[in-house]
Protein backbone atom coordinates (compact mmCIF):
# COMPACT_ATOMS: atom_id res chain seq x y z
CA UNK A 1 0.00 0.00 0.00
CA UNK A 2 2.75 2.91 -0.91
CA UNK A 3 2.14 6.00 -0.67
CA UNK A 4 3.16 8.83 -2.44
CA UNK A 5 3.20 12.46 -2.64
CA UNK A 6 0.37 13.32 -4.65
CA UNK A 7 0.67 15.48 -7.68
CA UNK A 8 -1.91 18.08 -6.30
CA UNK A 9 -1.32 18.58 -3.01
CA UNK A 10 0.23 21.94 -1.88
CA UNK A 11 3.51 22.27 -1.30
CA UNK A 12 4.17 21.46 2.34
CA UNK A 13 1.44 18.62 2.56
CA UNK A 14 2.39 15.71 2.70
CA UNK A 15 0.24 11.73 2.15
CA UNK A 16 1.22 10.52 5.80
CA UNK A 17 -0.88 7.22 5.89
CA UNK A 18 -3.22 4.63 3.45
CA UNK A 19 -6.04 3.34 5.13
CA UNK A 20 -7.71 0.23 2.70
CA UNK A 21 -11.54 0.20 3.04
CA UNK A 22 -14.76 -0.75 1.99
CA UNK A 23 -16.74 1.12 4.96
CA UNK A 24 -18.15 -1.68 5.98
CA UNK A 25 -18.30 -1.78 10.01
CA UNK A 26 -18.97 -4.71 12.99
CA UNK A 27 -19.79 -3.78 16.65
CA UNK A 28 -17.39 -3.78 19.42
CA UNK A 29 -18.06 -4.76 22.13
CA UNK A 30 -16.19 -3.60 26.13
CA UNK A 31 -16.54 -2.26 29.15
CA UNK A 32 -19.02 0.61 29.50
CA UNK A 33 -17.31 4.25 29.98
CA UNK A 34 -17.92 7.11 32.22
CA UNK A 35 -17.56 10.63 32.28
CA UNK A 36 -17.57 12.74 35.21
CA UNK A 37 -20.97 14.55 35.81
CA UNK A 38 -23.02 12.36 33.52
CA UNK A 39 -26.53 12.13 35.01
CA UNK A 40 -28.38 8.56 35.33
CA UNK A 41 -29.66 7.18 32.39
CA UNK A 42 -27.47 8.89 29.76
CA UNK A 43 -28.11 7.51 26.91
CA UNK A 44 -25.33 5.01 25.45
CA UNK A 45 -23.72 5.62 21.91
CA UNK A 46 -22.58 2.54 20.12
CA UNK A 47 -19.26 2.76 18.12
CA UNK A 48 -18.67 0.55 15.43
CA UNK A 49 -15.25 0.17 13.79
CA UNK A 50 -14.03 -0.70 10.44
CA UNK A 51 -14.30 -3.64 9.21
CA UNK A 52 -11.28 -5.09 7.16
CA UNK A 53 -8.30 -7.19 7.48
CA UNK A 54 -7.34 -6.45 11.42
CA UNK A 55 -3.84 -6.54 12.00
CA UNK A 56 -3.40 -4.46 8.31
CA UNK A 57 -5.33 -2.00 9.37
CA UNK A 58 -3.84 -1.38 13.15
CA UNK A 59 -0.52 -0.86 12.15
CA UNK A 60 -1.89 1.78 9.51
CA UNK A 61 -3.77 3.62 11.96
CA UNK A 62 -1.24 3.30 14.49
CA UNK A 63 1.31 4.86 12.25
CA UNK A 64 -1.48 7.94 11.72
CA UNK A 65 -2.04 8.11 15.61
CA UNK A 66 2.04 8.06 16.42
CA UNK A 67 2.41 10.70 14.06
CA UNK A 68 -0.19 12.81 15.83
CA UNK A 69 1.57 12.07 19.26
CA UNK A 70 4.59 13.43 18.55
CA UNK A 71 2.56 16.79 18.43
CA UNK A 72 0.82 16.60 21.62
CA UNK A 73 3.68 19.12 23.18
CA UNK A 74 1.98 20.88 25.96
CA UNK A 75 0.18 24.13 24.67
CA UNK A 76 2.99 27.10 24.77
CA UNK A 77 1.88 30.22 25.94
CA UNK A 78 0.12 32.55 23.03
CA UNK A 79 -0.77 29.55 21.07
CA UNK A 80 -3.52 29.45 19.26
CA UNK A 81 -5.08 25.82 19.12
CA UNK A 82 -5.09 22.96 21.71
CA UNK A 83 -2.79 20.55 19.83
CA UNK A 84 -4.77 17.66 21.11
CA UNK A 85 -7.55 18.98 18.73
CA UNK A 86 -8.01 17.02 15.35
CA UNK A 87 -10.00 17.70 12.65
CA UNK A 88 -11.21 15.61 10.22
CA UNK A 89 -12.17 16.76 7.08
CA UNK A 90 -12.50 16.16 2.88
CA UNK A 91 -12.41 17.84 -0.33
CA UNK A 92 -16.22 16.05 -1.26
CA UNK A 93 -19.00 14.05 0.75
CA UNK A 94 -18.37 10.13 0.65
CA UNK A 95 -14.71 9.92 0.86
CA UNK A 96 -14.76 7.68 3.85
CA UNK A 97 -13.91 10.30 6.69
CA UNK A 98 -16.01 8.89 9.33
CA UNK A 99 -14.38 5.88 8.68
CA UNK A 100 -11.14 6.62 9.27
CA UNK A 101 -12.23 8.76 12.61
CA UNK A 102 -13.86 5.62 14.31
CA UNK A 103 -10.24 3.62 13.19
CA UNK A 104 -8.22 6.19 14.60
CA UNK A 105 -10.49 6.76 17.47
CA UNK A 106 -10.43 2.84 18.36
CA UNK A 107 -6.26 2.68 18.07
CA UNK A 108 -6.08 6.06 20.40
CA UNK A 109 -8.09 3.92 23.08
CA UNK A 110 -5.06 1.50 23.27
CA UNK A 111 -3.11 4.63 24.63
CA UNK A 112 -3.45 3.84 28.84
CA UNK A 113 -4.62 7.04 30.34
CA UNK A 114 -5.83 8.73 27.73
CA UNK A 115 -9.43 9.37 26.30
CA UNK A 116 -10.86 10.22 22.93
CA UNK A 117 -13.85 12.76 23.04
CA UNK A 118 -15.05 12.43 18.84
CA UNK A 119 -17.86 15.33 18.05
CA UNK A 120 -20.10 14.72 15.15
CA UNK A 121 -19.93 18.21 13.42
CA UNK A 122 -20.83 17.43 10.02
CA UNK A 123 -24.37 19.31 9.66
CA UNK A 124 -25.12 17.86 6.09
CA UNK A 125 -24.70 14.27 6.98
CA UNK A 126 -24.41 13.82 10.47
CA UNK A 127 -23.20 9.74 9.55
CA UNK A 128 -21.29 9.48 13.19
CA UNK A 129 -24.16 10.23 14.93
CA UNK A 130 -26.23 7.48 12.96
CA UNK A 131 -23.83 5.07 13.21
CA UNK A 132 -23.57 5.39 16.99
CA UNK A 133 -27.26 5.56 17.52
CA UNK A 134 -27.35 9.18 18.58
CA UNK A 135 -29.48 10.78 15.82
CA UNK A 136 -32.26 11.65 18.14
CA UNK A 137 -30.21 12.61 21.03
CA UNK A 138 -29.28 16.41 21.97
CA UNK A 139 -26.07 17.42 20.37
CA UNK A 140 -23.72 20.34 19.39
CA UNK A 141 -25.93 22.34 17.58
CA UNK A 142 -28.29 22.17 20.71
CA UNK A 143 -25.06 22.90 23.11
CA UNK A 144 -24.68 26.12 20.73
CA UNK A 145 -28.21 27.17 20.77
CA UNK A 146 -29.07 26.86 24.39
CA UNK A 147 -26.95 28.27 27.04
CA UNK A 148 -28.65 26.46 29.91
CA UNK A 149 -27.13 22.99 28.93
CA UNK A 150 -23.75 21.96 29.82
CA UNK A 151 -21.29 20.08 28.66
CA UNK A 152 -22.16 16.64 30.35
CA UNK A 153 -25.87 17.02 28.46
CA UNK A 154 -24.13 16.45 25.26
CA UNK A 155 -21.41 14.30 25.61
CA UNK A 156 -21.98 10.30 25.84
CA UNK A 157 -20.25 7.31 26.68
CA UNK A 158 -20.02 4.42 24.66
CA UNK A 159 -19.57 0.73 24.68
CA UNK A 160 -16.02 1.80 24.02
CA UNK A 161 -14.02 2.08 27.26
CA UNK A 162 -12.24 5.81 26.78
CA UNK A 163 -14.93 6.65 23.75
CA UNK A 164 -16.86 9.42 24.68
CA UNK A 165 -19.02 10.88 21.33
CA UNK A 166 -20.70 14.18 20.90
CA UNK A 167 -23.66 13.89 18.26
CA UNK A 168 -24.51 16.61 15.89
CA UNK A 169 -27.94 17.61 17.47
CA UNK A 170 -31.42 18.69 15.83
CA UNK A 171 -30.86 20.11 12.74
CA UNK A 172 -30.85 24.05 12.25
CA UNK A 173 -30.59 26.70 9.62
CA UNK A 174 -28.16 28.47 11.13
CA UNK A 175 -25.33 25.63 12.08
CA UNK A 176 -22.74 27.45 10.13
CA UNK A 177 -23.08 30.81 12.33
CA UNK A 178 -23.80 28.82 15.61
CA UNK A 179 -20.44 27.04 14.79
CA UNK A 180 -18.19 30.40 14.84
CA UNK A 181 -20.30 31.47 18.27
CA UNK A 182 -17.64 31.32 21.49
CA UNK A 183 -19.80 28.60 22.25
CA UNK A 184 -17.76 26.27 20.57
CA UNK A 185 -14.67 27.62 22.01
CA UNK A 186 -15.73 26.75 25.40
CA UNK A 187 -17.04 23.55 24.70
CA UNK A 188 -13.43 22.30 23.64
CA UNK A 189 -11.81 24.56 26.55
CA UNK A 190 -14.49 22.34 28.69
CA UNK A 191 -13.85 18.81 27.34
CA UNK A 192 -9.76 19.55 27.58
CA UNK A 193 -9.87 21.01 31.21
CA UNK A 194 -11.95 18.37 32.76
CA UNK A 195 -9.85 15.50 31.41
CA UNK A 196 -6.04 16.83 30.56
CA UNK A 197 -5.52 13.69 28.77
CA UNK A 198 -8.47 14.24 26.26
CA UNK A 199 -8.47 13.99 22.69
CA UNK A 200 -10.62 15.61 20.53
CA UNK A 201 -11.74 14.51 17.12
CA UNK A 202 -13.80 16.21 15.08
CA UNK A 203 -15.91 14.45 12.71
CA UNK A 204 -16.96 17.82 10.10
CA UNK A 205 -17.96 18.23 6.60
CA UNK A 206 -16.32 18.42 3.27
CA UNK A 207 -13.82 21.52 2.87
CA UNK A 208 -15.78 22.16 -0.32
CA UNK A 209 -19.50 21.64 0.25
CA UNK A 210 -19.68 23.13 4.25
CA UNK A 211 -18.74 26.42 4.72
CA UNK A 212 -18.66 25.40 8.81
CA UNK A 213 -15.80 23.32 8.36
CA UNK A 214 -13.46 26.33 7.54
CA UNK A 215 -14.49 27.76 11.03
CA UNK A 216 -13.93 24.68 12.89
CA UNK A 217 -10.42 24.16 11.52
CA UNK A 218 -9.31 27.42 13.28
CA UNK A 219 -10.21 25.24 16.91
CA UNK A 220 -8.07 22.77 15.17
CA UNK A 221 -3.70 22.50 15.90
CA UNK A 222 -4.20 19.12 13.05
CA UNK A 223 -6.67 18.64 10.43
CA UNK A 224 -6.25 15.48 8.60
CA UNK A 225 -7.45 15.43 5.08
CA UNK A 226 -8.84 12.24 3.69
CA UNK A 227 -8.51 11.53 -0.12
CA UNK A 228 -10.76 8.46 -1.47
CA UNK A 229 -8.82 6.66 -4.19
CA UNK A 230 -9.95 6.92 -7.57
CA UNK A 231 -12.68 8.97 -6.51
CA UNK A 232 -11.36 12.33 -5.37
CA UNK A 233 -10.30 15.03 -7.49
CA UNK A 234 -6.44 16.29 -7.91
CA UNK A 235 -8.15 19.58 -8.38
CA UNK A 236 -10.67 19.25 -5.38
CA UNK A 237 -7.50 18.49 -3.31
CA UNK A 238 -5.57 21.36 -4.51
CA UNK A 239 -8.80 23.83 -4.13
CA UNK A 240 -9.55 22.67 -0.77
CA UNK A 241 -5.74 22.61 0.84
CA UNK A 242 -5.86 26.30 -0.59
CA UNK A 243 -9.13 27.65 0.97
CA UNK A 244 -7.90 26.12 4.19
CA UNK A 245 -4.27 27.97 3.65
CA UNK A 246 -6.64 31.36 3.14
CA UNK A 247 -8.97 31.27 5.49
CA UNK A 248 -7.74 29.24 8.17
CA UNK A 249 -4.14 29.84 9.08
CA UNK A 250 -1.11 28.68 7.23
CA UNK A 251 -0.81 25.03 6.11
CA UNK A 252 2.52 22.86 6.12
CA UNK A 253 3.66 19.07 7.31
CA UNK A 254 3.68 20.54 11.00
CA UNK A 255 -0.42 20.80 10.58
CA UNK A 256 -2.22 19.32 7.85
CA UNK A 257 -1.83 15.82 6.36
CA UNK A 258 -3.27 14.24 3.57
CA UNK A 259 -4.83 10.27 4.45
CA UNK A 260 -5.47 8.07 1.30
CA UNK A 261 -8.31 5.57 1.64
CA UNK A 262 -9.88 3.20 0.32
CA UNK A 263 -6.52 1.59 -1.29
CA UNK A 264 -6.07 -1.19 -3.15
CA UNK A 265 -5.36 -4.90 -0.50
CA UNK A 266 -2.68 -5.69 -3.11
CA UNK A 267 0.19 -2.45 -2.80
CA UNK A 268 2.59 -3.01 0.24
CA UNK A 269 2.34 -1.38 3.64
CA UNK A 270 2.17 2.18 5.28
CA UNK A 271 5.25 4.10 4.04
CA UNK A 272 5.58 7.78 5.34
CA UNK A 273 5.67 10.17 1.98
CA UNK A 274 9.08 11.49 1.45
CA UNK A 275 9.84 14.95 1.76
């Protein structure tokens, strides 16, 4: 499964990991979770991982989730964005991002100590939230609209020990706006200062096709950016990697990296991309 700089991406962006898919997903099942302040009865998300050749597909997420670790430096003072703060995003819809943040979500829970917060924040097609049985359950966009909830009436545990998932909420008109409100800041100040070992994922919307995403990736110190195989577009790549250079800070190998999915079984394993 090489990998290989591709053609279109912007200089300084790099393909850091394959990930070879079909989608397809199986229950997992362990211990039940908690969170701290979660009332009785919360209701239970259910996260599902991928479902393809097992030991394969470990040692390619667990080269994606090393390279993230190396980041998680302690935030200096004056920066900007919690580096424990990913975002997940694509140049189209159906690329296979939720995907990959369940995989990388299930090899972060192997990390003792450590706990893995993922927020559904793609408005358009809310897919983690289905997939974990949350559809109907307050979420985000409810957190962002209501300042008498709190952060424990949006986030649930899982039957993933150390998976904790925030659904997208009821649908609203004005998502995009609610998603720039300071409400959003403090929700990630909140999930980060009750657990210091937290990590957030962020599930969003196509770079192209959700004008939300560009405000979430400023809340973001990594954004990975998933490419489908023979499906995405060199020019959708190139087009998105530059609106996120304009609009959302600079973009190099220290914060945005390119994951290829859906590759073919066949090619040989993870290789990092060569400078």
């Amino acid at each position: 499964m090489a990998t290989s700089k591709l053609e279109s991406a912007s200089a300084g962006t790099e393909v850091l990991v394959t990930v070879a898919s079909n989608d397809s997903v199986v229950d997992v099942g362990a211990p039940l979770t908690a969170l701290q302040g979660l009332t009785s009865g919360h209701s239970v998300g259910k996260v599902a991982t991928p479902h393809f050749d097992e030991s394969r597909t470990r040692e390619e997420f667990r080269a994606l989730k090393r390279h993230l670790m190396t980041r998680f430096a302690p935030k200096a003072e004056g920066e900007a964005n919690e580096p424990r703060t990913i975002l997940l995003t694509s140049a189209s819809p159906q690329e296979g991002k939720t995907t990959v943040t369940l995989g990388l979500a299930m090899s972060f829970m192997f990390e003792r100590d450590w706990r893995v917060v993922l927020i559904d924040a793609d408005m358009r097609s809310p897919e983690l939230s289905r997939r974990s049985n949350l559809s109907e359950e307050l979420g985000l966009l409810d957190y962002l609209d209501d300042d008498t909830l709190e952060v424990k009436d949006v986030v649930y545990p899982t039957n993933v020990d150390g998976v904790l998932i925030v659904p997208a909420g009821k649908p609203r008109i004005d998502a995009p706006e609610l998603i720039t409100t300071d409400r959003m800041t403090q929700l990630l100040k909140a999930i980060h200062a009750e657990n210091q070992r937290s990590i957030v994922l962020i599930d969003s919307g196509s770079i192209l096709a959700c004008s939300e995403t560009v405000s979430l990736a400023h809340h973001a110190a990594h954004i990975l950016f998933v490419v489908s195989k023979g499906q995405t577009k060199k020019s959708d790549i190139n087009e998105g990697i530059k609106l996120l250079h304009r609009q959302a800070g600079g973009v190099d190998e220290s914060r945005v990296a390119l994951v290829l999915n859906r590759t073919d079984h066949s090619q040989s394993p993870v290789r990092y991309a060569p400078r």
